[in-house]
C-alpha atoms as a PDB file:
ATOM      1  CA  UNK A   1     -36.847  34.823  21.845  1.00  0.00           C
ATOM      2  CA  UNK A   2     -35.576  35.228  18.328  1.00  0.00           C
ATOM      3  CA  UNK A   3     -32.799  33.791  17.382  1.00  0.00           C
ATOM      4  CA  UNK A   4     -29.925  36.382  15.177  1.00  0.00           C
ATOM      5  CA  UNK A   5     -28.986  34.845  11.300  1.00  0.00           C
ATOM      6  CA  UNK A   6     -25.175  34.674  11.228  1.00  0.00           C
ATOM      7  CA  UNK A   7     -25.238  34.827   7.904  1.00  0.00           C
ATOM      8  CA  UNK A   8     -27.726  34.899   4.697  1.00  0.00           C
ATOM      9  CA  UNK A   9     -28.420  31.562   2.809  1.00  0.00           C
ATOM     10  CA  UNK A  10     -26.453  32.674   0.001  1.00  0.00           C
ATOM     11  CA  UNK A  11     -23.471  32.795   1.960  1.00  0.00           C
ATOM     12  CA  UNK A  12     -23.996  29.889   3.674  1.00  0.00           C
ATOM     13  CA  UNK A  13     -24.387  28.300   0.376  1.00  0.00           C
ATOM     14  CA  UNK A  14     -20.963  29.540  -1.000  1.00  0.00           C
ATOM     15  CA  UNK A  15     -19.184  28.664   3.053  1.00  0.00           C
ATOM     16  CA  UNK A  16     -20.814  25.167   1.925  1.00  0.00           C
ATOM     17  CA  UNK A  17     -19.140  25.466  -1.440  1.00  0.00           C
ATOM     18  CA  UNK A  18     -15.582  26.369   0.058  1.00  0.00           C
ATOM     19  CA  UNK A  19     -15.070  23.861   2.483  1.00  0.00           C
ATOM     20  CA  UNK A  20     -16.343  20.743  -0.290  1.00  0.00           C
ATOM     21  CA  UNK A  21     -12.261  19.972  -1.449  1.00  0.00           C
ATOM     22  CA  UNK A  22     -11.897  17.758  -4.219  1.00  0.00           C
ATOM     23  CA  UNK A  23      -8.632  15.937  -4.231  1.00  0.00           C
ATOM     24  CA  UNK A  24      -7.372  17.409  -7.256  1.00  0.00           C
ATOM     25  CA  UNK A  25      -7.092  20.738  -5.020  1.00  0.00           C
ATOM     26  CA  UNK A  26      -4.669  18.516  -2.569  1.00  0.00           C
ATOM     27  CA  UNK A  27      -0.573  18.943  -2.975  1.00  0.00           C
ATOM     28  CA  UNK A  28       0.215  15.696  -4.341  1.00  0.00           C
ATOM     29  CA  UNK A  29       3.204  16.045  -1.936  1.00  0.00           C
ATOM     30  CA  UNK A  30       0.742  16.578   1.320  1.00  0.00           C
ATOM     31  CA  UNK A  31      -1.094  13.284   0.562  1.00  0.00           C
ATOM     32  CA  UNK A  32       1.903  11.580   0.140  1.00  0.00           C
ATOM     33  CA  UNK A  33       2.725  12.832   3.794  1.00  0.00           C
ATOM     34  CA  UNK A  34      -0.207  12.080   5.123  1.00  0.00           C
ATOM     35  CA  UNK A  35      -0.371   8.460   3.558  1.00  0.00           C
ATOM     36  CA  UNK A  36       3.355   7.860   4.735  1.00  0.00           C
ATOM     37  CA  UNK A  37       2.862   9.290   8.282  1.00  0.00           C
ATOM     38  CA  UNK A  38      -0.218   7.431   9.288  1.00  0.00           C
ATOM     39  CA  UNK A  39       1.187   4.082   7.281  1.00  0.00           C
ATOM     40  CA  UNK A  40       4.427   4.401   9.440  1.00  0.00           C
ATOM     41  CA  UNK A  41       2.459   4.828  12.892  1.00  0.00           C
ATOM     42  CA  UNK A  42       0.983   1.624  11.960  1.00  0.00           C
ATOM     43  CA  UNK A  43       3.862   0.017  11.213  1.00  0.00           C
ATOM     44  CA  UNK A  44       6.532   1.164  14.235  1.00  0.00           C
ATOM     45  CA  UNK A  45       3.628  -0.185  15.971  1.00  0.00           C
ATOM     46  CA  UNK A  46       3.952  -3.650  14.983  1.00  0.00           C
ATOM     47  CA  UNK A  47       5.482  -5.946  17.802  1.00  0.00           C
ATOM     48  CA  UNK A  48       7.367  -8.826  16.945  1.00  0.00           C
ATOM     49  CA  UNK A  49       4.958 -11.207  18.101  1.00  0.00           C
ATOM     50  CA  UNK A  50       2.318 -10.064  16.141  1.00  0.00           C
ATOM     51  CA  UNK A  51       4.349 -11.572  12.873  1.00  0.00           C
ATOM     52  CA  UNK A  52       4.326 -15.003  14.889  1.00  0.00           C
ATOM     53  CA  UNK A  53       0.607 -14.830  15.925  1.00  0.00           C
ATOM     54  CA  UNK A  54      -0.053 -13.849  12.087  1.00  0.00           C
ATOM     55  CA  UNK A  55       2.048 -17.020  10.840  1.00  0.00           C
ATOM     56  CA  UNK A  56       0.810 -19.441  13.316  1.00  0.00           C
ATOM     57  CA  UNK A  57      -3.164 -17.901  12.565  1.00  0.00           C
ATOM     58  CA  UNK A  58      -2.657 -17.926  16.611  1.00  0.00           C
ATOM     59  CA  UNK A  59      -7.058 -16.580  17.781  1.00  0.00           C
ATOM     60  CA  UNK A  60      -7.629 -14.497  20.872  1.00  0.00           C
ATOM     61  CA  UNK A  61      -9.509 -15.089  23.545  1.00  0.00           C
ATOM     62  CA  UNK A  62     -12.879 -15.372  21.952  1.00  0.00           C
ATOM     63  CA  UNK A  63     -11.902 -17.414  18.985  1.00  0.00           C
ATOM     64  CA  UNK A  64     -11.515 -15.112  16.377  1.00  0.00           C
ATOM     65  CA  UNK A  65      -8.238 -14.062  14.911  1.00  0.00           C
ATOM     66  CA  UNK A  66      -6.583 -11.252  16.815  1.00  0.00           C
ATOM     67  CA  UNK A  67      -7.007  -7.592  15.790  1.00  0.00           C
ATOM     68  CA  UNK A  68      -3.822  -5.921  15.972  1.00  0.00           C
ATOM     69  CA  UNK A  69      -1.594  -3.233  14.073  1.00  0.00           C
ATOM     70  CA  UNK A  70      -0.037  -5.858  12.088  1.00  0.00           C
ATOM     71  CA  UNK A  71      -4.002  -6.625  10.635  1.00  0.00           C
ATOM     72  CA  UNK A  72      -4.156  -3.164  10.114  1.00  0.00           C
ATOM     73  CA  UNK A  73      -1.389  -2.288   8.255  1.00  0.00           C
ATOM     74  CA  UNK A  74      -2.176  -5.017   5.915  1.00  0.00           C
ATOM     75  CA  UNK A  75      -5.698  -4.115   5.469  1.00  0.00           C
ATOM     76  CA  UNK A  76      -4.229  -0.667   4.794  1.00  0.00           C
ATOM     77  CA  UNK A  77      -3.234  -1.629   1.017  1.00  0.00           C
ATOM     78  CA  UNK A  78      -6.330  -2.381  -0.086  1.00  0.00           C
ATOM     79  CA  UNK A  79      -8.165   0.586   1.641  1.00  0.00           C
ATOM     80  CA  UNK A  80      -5.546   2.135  -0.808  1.00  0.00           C
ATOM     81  CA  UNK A  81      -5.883   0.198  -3.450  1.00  0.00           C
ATOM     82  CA  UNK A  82      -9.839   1.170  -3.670  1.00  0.00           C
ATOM     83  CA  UNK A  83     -10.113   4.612  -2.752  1.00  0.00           C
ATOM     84  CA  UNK A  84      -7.182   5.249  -5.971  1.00  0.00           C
ATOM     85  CA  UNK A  85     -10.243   3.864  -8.160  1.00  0.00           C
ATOM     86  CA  UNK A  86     -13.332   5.210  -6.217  1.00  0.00           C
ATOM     87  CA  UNK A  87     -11.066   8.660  -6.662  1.00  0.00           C
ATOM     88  CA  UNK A  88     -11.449   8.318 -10.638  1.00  0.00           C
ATOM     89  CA  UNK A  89     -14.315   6.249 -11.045  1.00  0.00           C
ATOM     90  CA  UNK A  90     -16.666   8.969  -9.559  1.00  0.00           C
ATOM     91  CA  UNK A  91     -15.601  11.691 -11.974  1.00  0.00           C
ATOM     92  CA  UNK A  92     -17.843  11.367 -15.191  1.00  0.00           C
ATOM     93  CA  UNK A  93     -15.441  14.236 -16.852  1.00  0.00           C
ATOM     94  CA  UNK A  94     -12.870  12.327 -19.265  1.00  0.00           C
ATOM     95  CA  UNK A  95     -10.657  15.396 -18.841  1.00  0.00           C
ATOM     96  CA  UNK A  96     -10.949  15.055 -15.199  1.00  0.00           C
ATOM     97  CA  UNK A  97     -10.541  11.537 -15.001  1.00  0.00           C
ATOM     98  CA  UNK A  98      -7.041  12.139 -16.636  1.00  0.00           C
ATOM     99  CA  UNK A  99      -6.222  14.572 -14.442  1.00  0.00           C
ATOM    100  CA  UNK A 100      -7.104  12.428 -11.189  1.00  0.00           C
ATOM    101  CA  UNK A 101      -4.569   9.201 -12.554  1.00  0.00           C
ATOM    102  CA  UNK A 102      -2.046  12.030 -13.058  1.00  0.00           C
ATOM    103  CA  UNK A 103      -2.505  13.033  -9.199  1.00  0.00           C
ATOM    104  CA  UNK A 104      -1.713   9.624  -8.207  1.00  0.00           C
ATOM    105  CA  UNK A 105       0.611   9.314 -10.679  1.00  0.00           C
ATOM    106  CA  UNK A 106       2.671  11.949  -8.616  1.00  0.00           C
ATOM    107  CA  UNK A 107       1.279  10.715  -5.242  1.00  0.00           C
ATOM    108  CA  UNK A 108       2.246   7.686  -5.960  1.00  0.00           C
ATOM    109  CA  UNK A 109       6.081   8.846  -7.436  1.00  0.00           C
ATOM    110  CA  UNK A 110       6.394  11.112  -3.671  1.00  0.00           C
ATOM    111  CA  UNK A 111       5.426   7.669  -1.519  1.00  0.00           C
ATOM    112  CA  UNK A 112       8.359   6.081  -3.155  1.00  0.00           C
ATOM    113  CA  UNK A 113      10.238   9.328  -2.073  1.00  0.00           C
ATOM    114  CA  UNK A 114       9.070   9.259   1.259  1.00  0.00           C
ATOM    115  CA  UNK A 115      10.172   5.276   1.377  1.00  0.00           C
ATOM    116  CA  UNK A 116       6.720   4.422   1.579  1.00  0.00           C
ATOM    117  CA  UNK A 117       6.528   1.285  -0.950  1.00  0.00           C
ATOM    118  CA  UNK A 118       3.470   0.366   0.885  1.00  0.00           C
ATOM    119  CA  UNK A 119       1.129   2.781  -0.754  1.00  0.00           C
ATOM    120  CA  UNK A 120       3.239   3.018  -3.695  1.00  0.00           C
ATOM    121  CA  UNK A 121       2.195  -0.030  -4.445  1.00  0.00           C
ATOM    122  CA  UNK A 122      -1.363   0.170  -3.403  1.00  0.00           C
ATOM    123  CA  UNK A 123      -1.526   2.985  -5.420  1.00  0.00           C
ATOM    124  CA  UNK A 124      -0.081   1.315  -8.694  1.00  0.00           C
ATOM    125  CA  UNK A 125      -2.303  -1.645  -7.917  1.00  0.00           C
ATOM    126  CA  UNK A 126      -5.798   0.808  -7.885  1.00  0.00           C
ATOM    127  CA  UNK A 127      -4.599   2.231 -11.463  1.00  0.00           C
ATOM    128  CA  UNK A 128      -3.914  -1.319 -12.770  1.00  0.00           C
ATOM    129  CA  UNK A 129      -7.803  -2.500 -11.644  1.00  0.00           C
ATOM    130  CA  UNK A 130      -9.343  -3.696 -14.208  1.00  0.00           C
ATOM    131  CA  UNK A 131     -12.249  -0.858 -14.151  1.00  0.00           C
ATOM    132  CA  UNK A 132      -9.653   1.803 -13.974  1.00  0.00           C
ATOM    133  CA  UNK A 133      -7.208  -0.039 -17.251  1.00  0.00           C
ATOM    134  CA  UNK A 134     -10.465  -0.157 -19.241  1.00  0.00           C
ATOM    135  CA  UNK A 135     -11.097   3.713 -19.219  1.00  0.00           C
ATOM    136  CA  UNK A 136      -8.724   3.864 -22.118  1.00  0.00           C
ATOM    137  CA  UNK A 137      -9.894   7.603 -23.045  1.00  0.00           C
ATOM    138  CA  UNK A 138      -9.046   8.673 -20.266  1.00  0.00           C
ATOM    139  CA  UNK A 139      -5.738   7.092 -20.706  1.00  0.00           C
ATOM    140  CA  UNK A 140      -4.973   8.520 -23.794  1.00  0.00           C
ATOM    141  CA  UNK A 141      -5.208  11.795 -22.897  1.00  0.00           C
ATOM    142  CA  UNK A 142      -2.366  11.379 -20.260  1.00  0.00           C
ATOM    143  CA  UNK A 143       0.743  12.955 -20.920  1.00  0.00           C
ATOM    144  CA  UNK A 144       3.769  10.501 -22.380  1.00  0.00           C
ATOM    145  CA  UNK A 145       5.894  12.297 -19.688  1.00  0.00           C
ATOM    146  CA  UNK A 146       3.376  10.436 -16.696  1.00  0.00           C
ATOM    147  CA  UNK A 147       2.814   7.544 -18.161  1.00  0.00           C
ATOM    148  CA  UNK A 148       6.908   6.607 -18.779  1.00  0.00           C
ATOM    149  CA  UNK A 149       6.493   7.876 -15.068  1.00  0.00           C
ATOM    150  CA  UNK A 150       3.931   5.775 -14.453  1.00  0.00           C
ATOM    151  CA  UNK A 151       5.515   2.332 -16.170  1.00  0.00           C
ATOM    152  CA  UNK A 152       9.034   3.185 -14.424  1.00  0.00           C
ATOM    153  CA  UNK A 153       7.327   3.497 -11.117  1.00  0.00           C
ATOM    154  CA  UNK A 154       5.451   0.251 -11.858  1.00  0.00           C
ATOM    155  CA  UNK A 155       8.599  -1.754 -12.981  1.00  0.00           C
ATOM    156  CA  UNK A 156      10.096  -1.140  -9.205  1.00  0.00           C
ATOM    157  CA  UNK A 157       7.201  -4.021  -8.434  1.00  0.00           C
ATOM    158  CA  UNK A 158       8.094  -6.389 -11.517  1.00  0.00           C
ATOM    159  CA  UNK A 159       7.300  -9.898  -9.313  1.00  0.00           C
ATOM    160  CA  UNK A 160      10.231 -11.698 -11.708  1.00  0.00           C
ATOM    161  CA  UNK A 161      13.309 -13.309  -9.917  1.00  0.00           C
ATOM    162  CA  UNK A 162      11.143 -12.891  -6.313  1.00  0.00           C
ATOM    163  CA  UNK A 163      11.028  -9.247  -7.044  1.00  0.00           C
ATOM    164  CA  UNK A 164      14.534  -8.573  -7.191  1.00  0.00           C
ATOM    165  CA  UNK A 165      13.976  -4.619  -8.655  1.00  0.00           C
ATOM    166  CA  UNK A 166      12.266  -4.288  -5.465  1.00  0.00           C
ATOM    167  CA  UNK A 167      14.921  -6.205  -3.416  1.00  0.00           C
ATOM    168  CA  UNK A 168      17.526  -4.356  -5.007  1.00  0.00           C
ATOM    169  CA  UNK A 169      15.940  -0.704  -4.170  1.00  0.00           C
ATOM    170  CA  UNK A 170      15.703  -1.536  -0.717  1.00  0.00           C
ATOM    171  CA  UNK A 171      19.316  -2.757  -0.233  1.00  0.00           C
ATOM    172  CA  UNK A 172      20.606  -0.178  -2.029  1.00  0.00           C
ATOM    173  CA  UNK A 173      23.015   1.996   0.416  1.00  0.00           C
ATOM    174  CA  UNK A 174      21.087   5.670  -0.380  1.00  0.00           C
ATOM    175  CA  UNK A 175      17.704   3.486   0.964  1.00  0.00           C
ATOM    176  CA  UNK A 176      18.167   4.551   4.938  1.00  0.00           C
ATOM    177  CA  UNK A 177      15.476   4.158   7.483  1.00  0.00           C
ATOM    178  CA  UNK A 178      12.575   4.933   8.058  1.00  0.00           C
ATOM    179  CA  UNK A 179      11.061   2.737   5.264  1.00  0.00           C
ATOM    180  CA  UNK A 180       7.591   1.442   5.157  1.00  0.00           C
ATOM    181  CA  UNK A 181       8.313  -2.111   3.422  1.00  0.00           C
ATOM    182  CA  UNK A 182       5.711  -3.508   1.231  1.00  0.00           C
ATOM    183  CA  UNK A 183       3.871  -5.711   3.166  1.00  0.00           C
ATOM    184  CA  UNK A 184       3.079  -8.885   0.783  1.00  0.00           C
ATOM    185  CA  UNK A 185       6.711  -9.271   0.377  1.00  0.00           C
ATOM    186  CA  UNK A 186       7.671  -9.253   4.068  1.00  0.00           C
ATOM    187  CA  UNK A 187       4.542 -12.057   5.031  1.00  0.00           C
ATOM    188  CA  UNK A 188       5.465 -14.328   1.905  1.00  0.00           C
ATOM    189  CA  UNK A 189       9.104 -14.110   3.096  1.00  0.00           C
ATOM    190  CA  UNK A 190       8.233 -14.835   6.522  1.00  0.00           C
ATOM    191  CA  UNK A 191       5.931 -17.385   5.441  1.00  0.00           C
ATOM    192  CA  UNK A 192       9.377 -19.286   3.255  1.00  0.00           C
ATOM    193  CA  UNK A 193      11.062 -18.839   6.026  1.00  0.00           C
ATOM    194  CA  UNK A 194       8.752 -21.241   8.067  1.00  0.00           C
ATOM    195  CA  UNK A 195       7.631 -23.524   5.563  1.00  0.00           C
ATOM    196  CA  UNK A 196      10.940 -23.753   4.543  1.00  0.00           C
ATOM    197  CA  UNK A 197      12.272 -24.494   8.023  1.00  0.00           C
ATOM    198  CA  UNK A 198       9.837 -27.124   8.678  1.00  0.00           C
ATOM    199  CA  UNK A 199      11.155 -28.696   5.985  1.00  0.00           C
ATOM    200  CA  UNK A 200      14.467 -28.556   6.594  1.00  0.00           C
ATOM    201  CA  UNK A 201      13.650 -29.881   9.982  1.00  0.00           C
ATOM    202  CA  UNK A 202      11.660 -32.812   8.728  1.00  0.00           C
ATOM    203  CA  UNK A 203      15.022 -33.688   6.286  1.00  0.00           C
ATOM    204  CA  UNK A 204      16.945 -33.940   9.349  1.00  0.00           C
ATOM    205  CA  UNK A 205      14.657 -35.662  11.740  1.00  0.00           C
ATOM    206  CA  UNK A 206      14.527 -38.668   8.727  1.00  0.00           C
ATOM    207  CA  UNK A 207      18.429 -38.804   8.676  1.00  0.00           C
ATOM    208  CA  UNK A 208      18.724 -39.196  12.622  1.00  0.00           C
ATOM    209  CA  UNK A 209      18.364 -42.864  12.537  1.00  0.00           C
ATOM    210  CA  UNK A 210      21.086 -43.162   9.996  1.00  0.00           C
ATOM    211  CA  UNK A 211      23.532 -40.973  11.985  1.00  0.00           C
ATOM    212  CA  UNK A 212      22.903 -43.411  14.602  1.00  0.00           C
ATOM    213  CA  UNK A 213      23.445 -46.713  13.282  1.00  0.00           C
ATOM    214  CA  UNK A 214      26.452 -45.240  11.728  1.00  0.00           C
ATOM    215  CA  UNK A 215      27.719 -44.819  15.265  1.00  0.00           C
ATOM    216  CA  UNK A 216      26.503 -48.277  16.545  1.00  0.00           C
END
């Protein structure tokens, strides 16, 4: 029994054409959505434990550290990080190239509007790779207008003073929940925090025996 053509190869061809999307035909504010969205669902996720079983390197059953939604989310910058610079790095076009660090420029400028300093900064960190600094045509070609965009949104992440521009964003009182934290920050705090308390523990342990013969 023969089977009926739905359609010619030609149009097949140009249905195979239409549904290829390049991300340069993606509303910079959509990605941002999507990025923010799935980033958050990790994140609400999170139990409290999780941060404890992180900071204590606590393994599961079979030995190996756990796999859980905290992991995730913090594998979730660099995923980020890399597909910003796979993005640019497969487009041989100069033009193009310029055109695909503006898109993230914006992408990138809508995460911090969404709250999401998560892939803010994973997005900041691909266009800072090395690979992606060096393609200084492509650079050049960017409008002034993104790239004082571009060094603004980048200065948010300036590590001085334990990244106080950061700190200060976050505390200030328009900054409401939700808000997808950066996640460095939040483990290197965490990790003070219990370093720090072990030491302050250890201080007072050593001055127990002179509170006591004080009182003898």
């Amino acid at each position: 029994m023969e089977t009926e053509t739905l359609c010619s190869d030609d149009d097949a061809q140009e249905l195979l054409k239409e549904s290829h999307i390049t991300l340069l035909q993606l509303s910079t504010v959509e990605v941002a959505a999507q990025l923010s969205m799935r980033d958050f669902e990790l994140f609400r996720n999170i139990e409290s434990t999780q941060y404890i079983d992180d900071l204590f390197k606590l393994l599961d059953s079979s030995g190996g550290l756990q796999q859980t939604h905290l992991k995730q989310f913090e594998e979730v910058i660099n995923q980020e990080t890399f597909w910003v610079a796979t993005e640019i790095l497969r487009e041989p076009n100069t033009m193009k190239r310029m055109k695909t660090i503006k898109h993230f420029i914006k992408i990138a400028l809508h995460c911090r509007e969404c709250k999401n300093f998560n892939s803010m900064f994973a997005i900041i960190s691909g266009l800072n790779l090395a690979p992606i600094a060096r393609l200084r045509s492509s650079w050049e070609k960017l409008p002034s207008k993104y790239d004082k965009l571009f060094q603004d949104l980048q200065d948010i992440f300036d590590p001085s003073r334990n990244m106080a521009k950061y700190r200060n964003v976050l505390s200030s009182q328009s900054m409401q929940p939700p808000i997808i934290p950066l996640f460095p920050v939040v483990k290197k705090d965490l990790t003070f925090l219990h370093e720090g308390m072990e030491a302050l523990l250890s201080a007072r342990l050593k001055c127990l025996p002179l509170v006591h013969c004080k009182h003898i």
